[in-house]
N, C-alpha and C. Protein backbone atom coordinates (compact mmCIF):
# COMPACT_ATOMS: atom_id res chain seq x y z
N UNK A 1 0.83 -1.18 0.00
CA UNK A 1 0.00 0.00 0.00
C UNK A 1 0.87 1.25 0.00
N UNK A 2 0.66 2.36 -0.82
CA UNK A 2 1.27 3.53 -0.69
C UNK A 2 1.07 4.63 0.01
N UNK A 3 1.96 4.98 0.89
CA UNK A 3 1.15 6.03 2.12
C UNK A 3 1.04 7.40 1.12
N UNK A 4 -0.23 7.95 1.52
CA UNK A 4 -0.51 9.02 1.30
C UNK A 4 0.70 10.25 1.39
N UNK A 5 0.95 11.08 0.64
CA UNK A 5 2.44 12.13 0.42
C UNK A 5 2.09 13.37 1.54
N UNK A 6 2.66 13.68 2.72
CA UNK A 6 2.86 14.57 3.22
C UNK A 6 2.92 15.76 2.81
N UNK A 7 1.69 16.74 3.27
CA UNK A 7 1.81 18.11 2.38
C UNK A 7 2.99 19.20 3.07
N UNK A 8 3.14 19.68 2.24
CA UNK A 8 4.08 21.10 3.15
C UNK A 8 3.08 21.66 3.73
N UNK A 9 4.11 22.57 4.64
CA UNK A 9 3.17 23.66 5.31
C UNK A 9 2.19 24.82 4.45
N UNK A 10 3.50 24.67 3.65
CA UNK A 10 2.56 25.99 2.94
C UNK A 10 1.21 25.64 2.23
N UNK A 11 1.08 24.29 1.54
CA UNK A 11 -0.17 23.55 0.94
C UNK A 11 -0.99 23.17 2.28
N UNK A 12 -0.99 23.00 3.08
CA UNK A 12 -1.55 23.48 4.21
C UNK A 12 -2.40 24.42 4.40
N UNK A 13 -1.35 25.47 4.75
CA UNK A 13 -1.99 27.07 4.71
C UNK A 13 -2.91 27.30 3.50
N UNK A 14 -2.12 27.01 2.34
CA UNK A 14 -3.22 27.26 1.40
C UNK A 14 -4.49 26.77 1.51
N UNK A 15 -4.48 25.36 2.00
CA UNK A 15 -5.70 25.04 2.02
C UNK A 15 -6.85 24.82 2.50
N UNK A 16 -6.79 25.39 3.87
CA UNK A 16 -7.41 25.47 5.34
C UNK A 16 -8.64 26.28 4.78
N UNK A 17 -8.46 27.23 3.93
CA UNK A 17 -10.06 27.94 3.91
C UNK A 17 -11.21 26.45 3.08
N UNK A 18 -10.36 25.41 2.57
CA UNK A 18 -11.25 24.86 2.23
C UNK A 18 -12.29 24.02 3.76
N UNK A 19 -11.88 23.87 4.72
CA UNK A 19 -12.45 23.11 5.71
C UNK A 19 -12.32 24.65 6.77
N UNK A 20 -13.77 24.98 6.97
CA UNK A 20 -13.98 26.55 7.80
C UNK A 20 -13.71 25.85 9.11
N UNK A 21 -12.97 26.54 10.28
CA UNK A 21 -13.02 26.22 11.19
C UNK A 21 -11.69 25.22 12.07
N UNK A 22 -11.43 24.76 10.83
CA UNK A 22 -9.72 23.93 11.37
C UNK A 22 -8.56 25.21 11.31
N UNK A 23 -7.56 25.11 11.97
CA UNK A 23 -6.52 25.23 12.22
C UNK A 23 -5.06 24.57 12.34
N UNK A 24 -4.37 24.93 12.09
CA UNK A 24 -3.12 24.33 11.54
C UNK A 24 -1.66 24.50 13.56
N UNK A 25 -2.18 23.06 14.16
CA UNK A 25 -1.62 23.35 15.17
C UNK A 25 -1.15 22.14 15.66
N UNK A 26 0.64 22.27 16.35
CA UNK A 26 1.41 21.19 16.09
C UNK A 26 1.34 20.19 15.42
N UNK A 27 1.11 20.57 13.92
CA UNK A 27 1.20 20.05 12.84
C UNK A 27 0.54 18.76 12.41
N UNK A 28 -0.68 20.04 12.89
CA UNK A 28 -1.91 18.71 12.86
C UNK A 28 -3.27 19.48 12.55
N UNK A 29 -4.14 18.88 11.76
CA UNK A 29 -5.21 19.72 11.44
C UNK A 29 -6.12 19.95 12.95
N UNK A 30 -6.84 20.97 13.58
CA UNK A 30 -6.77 20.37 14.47
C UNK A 30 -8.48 22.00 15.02
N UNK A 31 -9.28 21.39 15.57
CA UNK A 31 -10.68 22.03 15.95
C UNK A 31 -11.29 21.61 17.25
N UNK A 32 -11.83 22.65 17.86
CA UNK A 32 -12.42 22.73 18.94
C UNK A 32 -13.94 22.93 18.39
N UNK A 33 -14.59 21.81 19.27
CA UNK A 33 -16.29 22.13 19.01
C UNK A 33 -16.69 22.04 20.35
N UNK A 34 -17.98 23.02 20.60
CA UNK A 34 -19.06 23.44 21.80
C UNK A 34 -20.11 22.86 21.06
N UNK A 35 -20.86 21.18 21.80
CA UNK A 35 -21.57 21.49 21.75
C UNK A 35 -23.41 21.62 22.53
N UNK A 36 -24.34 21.79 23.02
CA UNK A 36 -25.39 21.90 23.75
C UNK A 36 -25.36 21.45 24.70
N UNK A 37 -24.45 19.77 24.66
CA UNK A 37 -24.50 18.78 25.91
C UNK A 37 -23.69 17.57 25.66
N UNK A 38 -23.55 16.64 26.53
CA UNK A 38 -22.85 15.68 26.11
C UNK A 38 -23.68 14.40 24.87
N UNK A 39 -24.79 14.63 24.81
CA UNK A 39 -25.26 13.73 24.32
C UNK A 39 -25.11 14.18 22.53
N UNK A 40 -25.05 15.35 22.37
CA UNK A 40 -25.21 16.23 21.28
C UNK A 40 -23.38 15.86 20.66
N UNK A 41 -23.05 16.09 21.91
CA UNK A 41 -21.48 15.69 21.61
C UNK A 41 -20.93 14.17 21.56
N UNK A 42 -21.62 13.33 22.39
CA UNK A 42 -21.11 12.22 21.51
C UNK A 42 -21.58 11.86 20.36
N UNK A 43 -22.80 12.09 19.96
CA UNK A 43 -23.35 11.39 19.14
C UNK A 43 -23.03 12.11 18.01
N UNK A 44 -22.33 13.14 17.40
CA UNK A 44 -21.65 13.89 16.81
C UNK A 44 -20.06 12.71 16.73
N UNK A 45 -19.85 12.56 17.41
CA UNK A 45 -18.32 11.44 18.26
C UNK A 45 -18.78 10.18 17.00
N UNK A 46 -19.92 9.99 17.34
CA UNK A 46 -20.64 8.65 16.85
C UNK A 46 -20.36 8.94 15.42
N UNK A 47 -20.96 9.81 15.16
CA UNK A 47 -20.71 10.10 13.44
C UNK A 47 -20.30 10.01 12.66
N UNK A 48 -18.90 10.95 13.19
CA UNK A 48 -18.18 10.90 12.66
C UNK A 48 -17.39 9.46 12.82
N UNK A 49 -17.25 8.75 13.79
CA UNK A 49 -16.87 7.81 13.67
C UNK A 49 -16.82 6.75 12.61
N UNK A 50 -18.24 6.89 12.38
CA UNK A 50 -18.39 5.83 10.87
C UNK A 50 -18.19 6.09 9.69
N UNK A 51 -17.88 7.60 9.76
CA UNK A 51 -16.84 8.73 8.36
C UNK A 51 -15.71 7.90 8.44
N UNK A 52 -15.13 8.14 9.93
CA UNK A 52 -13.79 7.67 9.92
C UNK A 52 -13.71 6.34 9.53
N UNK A 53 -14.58 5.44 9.76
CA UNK A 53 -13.78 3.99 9.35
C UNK A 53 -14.47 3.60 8.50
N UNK A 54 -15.12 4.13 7.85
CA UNK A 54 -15.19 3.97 6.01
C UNK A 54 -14.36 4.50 5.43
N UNK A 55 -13.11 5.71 6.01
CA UNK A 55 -12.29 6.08 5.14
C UNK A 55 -11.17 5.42 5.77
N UNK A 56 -10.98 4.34 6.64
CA UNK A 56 -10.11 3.93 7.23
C UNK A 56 -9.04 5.23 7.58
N UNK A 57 -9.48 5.65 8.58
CA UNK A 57 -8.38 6.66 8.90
C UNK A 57 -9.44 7.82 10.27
N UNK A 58 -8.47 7.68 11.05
CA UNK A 58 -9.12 7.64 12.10
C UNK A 58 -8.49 8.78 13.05
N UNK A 59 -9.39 9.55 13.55
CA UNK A 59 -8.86 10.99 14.48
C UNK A 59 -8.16 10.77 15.77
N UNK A 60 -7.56 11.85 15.92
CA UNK A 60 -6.97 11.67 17.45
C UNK A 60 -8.29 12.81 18.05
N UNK A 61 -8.81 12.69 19.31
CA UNK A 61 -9.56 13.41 19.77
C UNK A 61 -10.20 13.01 21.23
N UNK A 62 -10.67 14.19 21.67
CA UNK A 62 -10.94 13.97 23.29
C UNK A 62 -12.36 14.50 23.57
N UNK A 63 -13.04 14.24 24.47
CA UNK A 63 -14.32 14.41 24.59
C UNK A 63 -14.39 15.12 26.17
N UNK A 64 -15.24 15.40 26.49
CA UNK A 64 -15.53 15.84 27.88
C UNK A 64 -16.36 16.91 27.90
N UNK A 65 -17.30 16.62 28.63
CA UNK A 65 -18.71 16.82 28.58
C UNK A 65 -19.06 17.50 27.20
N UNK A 66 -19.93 18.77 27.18
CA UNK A 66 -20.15 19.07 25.64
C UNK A 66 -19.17 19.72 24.97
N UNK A 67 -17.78 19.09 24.90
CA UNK A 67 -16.78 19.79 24.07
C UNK A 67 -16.22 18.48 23.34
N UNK A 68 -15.66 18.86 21.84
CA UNK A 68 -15.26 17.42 21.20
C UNK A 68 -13.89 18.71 20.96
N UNK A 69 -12.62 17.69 21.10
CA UNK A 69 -11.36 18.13 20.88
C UNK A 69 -10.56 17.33 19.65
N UNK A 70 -10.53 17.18 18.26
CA UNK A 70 -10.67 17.06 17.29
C UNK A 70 -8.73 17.18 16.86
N UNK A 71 -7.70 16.17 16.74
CA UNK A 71 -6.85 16.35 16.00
C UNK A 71 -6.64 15.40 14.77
N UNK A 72 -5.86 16.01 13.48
CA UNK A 72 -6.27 14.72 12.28
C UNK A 72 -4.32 15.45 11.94
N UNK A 73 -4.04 14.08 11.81
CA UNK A 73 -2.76 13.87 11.08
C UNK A 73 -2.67 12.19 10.83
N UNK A 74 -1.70 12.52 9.30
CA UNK A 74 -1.90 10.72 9.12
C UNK A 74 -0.33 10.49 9.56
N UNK A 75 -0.36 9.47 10.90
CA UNK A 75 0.90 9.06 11.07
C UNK A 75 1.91 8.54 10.77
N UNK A 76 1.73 7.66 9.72
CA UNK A 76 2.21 6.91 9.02
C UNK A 76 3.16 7.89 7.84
N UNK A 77 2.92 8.64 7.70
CA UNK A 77 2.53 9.96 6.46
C UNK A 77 3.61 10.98 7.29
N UNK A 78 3.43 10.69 8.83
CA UNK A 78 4.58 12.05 9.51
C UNK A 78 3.94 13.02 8.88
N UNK A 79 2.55 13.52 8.67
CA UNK A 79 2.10 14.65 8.77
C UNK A 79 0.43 14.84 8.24
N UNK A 80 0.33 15.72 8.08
CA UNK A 80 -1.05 16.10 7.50
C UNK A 80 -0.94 15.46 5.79
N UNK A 81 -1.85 14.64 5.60
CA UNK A 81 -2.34 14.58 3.78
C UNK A 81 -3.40 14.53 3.76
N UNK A 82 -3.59 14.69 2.42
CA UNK A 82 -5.34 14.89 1.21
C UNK A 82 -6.15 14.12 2.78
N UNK A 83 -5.84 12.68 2.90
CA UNK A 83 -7.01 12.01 3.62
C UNK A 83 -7.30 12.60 5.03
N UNK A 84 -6.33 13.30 5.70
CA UNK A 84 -7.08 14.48 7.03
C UNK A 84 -7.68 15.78 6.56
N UNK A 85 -7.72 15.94 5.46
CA UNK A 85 -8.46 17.15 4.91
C UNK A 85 -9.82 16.55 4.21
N UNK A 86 -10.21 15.26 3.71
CA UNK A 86 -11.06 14.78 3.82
C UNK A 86 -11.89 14.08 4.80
N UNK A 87 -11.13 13.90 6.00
CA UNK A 87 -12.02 13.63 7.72
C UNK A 87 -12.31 15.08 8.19
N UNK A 88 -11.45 15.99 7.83
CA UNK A 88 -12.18 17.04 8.57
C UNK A 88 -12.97 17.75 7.44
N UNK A 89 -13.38 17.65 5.92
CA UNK A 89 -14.44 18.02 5.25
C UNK A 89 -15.70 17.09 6.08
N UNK A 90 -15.90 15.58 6.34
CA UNK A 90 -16.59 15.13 6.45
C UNK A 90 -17.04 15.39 7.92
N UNK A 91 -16.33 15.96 8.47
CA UNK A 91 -16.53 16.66 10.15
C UNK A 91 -17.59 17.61 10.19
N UNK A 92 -16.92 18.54 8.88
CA UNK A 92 -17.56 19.88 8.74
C UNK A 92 -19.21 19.92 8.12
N UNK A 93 -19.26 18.62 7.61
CA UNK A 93 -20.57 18.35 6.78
C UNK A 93 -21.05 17.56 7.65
N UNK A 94 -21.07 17.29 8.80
CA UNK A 94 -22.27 16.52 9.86
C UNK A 94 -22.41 17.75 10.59
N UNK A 95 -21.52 18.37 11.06
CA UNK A 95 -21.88 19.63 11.94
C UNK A 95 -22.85 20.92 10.84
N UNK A 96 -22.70 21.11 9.86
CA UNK A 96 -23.62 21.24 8.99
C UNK A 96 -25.07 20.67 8.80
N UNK A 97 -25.17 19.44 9.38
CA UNK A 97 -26.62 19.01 9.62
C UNK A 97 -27.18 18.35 10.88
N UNK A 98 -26.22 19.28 11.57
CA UNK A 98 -26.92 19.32 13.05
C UNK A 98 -27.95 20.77 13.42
């Protein structure tokens, strides 16, 4: 299997306006969400979960009470590629239909 190509920083930067709301921090795509309660917040957790392992590729992230703490880098990769910019499009499109 071929690991996905590590973007530079700067393809990075460039490309953050495509996913509103991420940020580019210790070199990791990386978002804070508020939301109503915990139930609102896991089940958001839940969601995305089954994004993630249909795209086989899977977030680092922390939960506690209604806050989801959200980091995406592919490790294997030693950095951010295409496929953490497609977990956090698919982040951004469930929170979109909440």
């Amino acid at each position: 299997m071929t690991l996905p190509k590590k973007l530079t920083e700067e393809e990075i930067r460039r490309r953050l306006p495509e996913i509103a709301g991420w940020d580019l921090i210790d070199e990791k795509l990386h978002r804070e969400l508020v939301f109503a309660d915990f139930s609102a917040a896991f089940g958001f957790m839940a969601r995305l979960a089954l994004a993630a392992e249909k795209q086989d590729h899977h977030p680092d992230w922390s939960n506690s009470w209604n806050r989801v703490t959200i980091d995406l880098v592919t490790h294997a990769s030693g950095g951010v590629t295409d496929r953490d910019f497609r977990l956090a499009s698919a982040a951004n499109a469930l929170l979109e239909g909440t």
